[in-house]
Protein backbone atom coordinates (compact mmCIF):
# COMPACT_ATOMS: atom_id res chain seq x y z
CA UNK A 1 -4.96 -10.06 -6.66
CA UNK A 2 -7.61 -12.76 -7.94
CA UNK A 3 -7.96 -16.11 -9.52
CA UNK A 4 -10.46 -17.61 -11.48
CA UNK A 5 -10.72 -21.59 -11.37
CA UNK A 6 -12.72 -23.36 -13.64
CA UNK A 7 -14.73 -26.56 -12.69
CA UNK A 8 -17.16 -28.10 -15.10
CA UNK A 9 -19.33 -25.29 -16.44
CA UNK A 10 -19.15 -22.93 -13.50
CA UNK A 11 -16.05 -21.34 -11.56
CA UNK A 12 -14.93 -19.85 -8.49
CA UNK A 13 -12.94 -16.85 -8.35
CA UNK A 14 -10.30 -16.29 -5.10
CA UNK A 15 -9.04 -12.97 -4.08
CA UNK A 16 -6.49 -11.83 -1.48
CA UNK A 17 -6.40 -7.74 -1.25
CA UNK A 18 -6.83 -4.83 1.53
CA UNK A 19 -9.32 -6.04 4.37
CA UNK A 20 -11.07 -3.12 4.01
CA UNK A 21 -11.74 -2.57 0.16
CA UNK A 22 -12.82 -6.01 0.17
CA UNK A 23 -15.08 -6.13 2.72
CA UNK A 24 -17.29 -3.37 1.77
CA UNK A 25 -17.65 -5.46 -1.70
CA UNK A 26 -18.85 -8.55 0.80
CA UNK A 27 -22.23 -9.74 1.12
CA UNK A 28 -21.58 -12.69 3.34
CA UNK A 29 -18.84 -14.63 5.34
CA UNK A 30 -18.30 -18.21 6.08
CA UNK A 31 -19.22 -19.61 9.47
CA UNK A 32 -17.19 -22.40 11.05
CA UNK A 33 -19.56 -24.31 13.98
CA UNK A 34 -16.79 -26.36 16.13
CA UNK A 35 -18.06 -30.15 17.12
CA UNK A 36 -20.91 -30.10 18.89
CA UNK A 37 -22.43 -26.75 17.84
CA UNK A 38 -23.89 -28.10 14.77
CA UNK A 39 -25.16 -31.73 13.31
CA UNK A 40 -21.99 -32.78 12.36
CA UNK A 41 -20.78 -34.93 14.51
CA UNK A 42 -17.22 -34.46 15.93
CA UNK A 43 -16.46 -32.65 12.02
CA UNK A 44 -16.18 -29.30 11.63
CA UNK A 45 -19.12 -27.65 9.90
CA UNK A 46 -18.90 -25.02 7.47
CA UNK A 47 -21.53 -22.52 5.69
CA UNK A 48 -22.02 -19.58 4.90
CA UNK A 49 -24.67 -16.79 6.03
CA UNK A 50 -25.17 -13.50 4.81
CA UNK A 51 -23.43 -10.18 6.76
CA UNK A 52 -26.21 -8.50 9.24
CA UNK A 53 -25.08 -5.57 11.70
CA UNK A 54 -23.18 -7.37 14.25
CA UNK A 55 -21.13 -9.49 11.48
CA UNK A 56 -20.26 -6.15 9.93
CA UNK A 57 -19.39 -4.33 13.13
CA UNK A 58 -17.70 -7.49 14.92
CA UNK A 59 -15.19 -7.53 10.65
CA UNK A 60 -15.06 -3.37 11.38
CA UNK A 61 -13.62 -4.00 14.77
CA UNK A 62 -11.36 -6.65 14.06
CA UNK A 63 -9.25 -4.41 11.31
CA UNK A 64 -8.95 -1.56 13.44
CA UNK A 65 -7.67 -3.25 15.98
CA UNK A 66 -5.21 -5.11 14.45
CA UNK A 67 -4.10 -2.17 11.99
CA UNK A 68 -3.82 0.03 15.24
CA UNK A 69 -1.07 -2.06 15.84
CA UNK A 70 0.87 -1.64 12.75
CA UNK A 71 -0.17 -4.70 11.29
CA UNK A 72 -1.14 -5.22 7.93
CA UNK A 73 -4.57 -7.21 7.42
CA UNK A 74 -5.84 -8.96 4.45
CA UNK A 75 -8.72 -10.42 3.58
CA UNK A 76 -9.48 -13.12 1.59
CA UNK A 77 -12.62 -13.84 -0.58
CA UNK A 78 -14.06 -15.91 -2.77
CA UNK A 79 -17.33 -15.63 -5.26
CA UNK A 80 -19.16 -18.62 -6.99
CA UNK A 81 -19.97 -18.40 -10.64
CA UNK A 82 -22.37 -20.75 -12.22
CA UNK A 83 -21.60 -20.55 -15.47
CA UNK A 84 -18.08 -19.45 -16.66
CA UNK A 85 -17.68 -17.07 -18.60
CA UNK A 86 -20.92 -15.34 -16.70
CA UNK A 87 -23.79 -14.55 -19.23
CA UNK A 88 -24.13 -11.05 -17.96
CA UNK A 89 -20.76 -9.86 -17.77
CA UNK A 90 -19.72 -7.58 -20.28
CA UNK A 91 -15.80 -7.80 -21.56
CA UNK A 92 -13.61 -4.65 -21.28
CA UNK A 93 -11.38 -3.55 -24.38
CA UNK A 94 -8.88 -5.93 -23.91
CA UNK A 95 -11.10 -8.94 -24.40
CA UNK A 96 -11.06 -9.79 -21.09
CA UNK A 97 -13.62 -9.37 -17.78
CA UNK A 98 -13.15 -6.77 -15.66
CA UNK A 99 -12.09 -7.47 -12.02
CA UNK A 100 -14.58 -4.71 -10.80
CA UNK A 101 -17.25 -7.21 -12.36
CA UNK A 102 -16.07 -9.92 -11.00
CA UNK A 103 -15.27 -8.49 -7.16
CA UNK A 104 -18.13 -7.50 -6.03
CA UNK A 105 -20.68 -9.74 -4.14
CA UNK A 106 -18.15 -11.65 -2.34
CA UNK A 107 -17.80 -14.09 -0.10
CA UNK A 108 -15.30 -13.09 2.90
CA UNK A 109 -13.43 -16.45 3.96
CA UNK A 110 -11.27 -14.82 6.91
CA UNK A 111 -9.07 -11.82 7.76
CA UNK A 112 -5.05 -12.77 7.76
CA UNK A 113 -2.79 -10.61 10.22
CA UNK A 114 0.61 -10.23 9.05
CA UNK A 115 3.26 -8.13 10.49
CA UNK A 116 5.77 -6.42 8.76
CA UNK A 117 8.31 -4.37 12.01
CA UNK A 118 10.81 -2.15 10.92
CA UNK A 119 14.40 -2.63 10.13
CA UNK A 120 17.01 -2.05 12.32
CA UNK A 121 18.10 1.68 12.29
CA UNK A 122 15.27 2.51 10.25
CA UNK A 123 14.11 5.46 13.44
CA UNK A 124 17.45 6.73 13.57
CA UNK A 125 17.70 7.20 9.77
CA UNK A 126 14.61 9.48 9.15
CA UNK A 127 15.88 11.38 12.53
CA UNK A 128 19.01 12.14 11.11
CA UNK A 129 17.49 12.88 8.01
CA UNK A 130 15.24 15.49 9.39
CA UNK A 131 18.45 16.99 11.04
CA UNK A 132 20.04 17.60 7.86
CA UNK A 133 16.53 19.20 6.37
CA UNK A 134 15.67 16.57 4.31
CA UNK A 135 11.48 15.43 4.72
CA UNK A 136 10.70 12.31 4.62
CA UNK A 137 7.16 11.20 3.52
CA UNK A 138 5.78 7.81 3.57
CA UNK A 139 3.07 7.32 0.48
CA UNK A 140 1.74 3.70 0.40
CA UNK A 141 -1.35 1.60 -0.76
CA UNK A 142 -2.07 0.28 2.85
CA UNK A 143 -4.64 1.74 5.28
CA UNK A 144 -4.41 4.76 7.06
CA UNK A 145 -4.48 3.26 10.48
CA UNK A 146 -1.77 0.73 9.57
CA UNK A 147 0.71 3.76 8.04
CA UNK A 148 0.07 6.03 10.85
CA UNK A 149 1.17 3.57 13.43
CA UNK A 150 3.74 2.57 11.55
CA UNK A 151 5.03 6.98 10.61
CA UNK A 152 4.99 7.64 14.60
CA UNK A 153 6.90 4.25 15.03
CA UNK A 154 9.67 5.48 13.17
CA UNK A 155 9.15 9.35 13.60
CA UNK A 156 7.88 10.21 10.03
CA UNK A 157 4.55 11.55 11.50
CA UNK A 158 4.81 14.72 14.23
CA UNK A 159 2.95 16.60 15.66
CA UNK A 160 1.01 19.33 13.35
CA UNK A 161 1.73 17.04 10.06
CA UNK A 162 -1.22 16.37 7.88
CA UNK A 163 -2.20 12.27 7.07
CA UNK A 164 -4.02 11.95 4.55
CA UNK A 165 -6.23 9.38 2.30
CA UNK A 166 -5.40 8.87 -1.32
CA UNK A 167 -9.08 9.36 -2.56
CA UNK A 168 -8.72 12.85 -0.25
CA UNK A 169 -5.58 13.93 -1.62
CA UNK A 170 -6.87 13.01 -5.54
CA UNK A 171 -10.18 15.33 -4.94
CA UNK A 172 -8.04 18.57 -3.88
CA UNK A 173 -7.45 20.99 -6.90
CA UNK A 174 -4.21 21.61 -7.85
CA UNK A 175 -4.01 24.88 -5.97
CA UNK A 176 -5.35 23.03 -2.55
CA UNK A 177 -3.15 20.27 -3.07
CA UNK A 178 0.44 22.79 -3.27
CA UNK A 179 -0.76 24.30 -0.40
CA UNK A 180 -1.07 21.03 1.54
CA UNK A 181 2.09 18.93 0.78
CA UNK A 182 4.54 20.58 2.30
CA UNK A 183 2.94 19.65 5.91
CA UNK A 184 1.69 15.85 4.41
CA UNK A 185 3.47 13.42 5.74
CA UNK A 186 1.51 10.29 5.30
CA UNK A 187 -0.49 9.51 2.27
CA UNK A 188 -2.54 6.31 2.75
CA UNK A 189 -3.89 3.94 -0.62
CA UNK A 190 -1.86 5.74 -2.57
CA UNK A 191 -1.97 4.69 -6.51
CA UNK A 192 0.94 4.98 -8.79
CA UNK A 193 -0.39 8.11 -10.58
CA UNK A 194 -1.32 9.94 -7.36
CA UNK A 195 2.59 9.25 -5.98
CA UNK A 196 3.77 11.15 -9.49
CA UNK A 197 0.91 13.89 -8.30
CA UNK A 198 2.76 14.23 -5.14
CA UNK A 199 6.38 14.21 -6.59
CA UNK A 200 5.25 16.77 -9.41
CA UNK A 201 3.76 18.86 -6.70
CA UNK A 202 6.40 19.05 -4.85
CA UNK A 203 9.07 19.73 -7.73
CA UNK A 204 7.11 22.83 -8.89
CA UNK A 205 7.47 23.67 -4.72
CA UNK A 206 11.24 23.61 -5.75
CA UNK A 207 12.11 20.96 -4.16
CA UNK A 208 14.53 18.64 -4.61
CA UNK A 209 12.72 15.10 -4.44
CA UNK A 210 14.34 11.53 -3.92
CA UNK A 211 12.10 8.38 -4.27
CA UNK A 212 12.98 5.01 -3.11
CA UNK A 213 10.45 2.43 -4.95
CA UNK A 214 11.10 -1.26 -4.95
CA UNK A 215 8.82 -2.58 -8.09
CA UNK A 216 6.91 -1.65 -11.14
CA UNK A 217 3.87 -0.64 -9.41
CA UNK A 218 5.19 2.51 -8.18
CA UNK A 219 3.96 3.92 -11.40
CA UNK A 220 6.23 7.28 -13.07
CA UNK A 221 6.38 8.48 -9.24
CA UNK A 222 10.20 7.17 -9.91
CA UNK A 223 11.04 8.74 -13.49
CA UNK A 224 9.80 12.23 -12.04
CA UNK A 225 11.91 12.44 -9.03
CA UNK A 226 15.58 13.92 -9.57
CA UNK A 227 16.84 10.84 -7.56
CA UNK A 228 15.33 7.15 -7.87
CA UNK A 229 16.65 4.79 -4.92
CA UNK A 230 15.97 0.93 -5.44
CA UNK A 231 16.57 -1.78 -2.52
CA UNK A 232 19.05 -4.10 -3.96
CA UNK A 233 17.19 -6.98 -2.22
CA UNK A 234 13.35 -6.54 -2.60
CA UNK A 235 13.12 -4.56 -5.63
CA UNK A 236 12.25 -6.09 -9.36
CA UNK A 237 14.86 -6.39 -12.04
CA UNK A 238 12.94 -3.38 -14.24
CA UNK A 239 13.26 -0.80 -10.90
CA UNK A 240 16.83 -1.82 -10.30
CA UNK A 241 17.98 -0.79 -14.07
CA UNK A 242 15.63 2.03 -13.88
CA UNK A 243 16.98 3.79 -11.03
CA UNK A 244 20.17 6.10 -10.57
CA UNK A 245 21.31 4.64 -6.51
CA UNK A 246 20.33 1.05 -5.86
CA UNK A 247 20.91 -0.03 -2.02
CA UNK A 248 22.49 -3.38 -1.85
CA UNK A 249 21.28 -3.93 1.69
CA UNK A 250 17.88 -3.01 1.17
CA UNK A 251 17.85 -0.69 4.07
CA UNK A 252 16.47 2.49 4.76
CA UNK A 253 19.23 3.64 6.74
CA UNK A 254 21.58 3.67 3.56
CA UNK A 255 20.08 6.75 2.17
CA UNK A 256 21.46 9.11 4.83
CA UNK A 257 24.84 7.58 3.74
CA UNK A 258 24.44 7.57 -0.04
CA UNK A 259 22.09 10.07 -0.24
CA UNK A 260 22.91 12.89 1.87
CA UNK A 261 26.34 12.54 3.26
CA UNK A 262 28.20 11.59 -0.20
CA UNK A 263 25.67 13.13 -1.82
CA UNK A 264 26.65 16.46 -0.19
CA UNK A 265 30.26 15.46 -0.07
CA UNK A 266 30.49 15.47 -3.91
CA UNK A 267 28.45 18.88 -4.35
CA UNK A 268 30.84 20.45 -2.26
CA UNK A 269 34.00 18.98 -3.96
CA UNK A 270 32.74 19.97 -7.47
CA UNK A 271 32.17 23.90 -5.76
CA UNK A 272 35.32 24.04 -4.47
CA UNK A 273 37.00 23.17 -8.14
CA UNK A 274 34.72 25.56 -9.66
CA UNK A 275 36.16 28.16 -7.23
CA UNK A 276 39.22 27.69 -7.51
C-alpha cells in the first residue's frame, strides 16, 4: 500500500507492506544518531546511508526474530522523486504508473512489530474440527515464519504436514500440485488466484471445501468453494452479501457450530425424510 505526495515539482512516495518484500527492493535505511553522537547538538540527527552487509544482516535478523514469534512485521519505506511524474517511467494501460516502477530503490524508514494473538477458543475449534474429519488449512499473504508459528499455536500445522511458499506452490504442475495438497497445511504469500488454485485442487480431490474470507482481496477462492463463511465483524460489505454463512461474532470457533454440527444435523434430517 503506497502514496505519492506531491511537493513543488518533485514527490515522495510512502509505502507500508511485508518487511520482507520490501526490503529486498531497499537500497538504503535512515540512521537516527541520538545527542551527542553527531554535530547536532542535543537534536536528534537524521540521514540516511546506503545498506552494506551488516545493515542487511542486522534488517534479516530483526524479521526473523520477531516473526518467530508470531508477530507480524512491516516495513515502511519511502523513495524521493525529483520530478513528478518521473521522465523515465513508462505508464501501464490504465494511464497510470506502475507500483513495480515506483517500489523499487527504496528507502527503508523502520520495521513496525504488530501482534495479532488468537481468539479465544480458536485451538479448541480446529481440534474439534479435526475430530470430526474436517482439515483445516490456513492460506495467507504473510510470511512463512509468521504463519507457521501462528498453525502450531493453534494446532493447524502437525507433524508430517507440508508448509509451503506461495511462489513454491504456483511453480508445481498441476499433477505435482494434487499430489501435494492433501498433506499442505500452510500456504504462506498466498495471492487471490493461487487460494482459487488450492480450492479447485482440492474440489477435483472430491472434496468438500468451506472458505471463510473476510474482504474482496480473497480473490474467486470464495465463489469456488461449496461453502463461503464471512466474519460478521471484520469482513467488507461485498464478502458479507457474497457469502452463503456469515458469523456474527467474527469467530473461528462458530464454524464447528454452524458448519459442522447443524450442518450435519440438517443432512441427516433431510435422509431420514427421504427414507421414510
Amino acid at each position: 500500500m503506497g502514496v505519492v505526495v506531491c511537493h513543488g515539482k518533485g514527490a515522495q512516495f510512502y509505502v507500508k507492506g511485508a518487511s520482507k518484500i520490501l526490503f529486498d527492493k531497499g537500497r538504503s535505511h535512515v540512521v537516527v544518531h541520538k545527542p551527542g553522537e553527531g554535530e547536532g547538538g542535543n537534536e536528534d540527527e537524521i540521514e540516511t546511508a546506503g545498506f552494506n552487509d551488516d545493515d542487511k544482516e542486522n534488517v534479516s535478523r530483526t524479521i526473523t526474530f520477531y516473526a518467530g514469534q508470531s508477530l507480524r512485521t512491516i516495513a515502511i519505506c519511502y523513495r524521493d522523486f525529483e520530478h513528478w511524474p518521473p521522465t523515465d517511467a513508462a505508464l501501464g494501460e490504465d494511464g497510470e504508473i506502475p507500483y513495480d516502477t515506483l517500489a523499487r530503490d527504496l528507502c527503508l524508514i523502520s520495521i513496525t512489530v504488530i501482534e495479532d494473538p488468537l481468539r479465544q477458543g480458536v485451538r479448541k475449534a480446529v481440534a474439534d474440527c479435526i475430530r470430526a474429519g474436517v482439515q483445516v488449512k490456513m492460506c495467507t499473504g504473510d510470511n512463512v515464519l509468521t504463519t507457521l508459528s501462528i498453525a502450531r499455536q493453534c494446532g493447524i500445522y502437525s507433524p508430517g504436514g507440508i508448509v509451503m511458499e506461495d511462489p513454491v506452490f504456483r511453480s508445481l504442475p498441476p499433477l505435482v500440485q494434487a499430489q501435494v495438497v492433501p498433506r499442505l497445511q500452510v500456504l504462506a504469500r498466498s495471492r487471490p488466484e493461487d487460494k482459487r488454485v488450492l480450492v479447485a485442487t482440492l474440489k477435483r480431490l472430491g472434496e468438500v471445501v468451506g472458505v471463510i474470507g473476510d474482504g474482496t482481496d480473497d480473490g474467486p477462492a470464495p465463489k469456488t468453494a461449496d461453502a463461503e463463511f464471512t466474519m460478521g465483524i471484520a469482513s467488507t460489505e461485498v464478502a458479507k452479501k457474497a457469502s452463503d454463512i456469515i458469523l456474527m461474532d467474527g469467530n473461528f470457533a462458530s464454524i464447528v457450530k454452524a458448519g459442522i454440527v447443524w450442518g450435519r444435523a440438517d443432512n441427516d434430517a433431510v435422509r431420514k425424510f427421504l427414507q421414510f
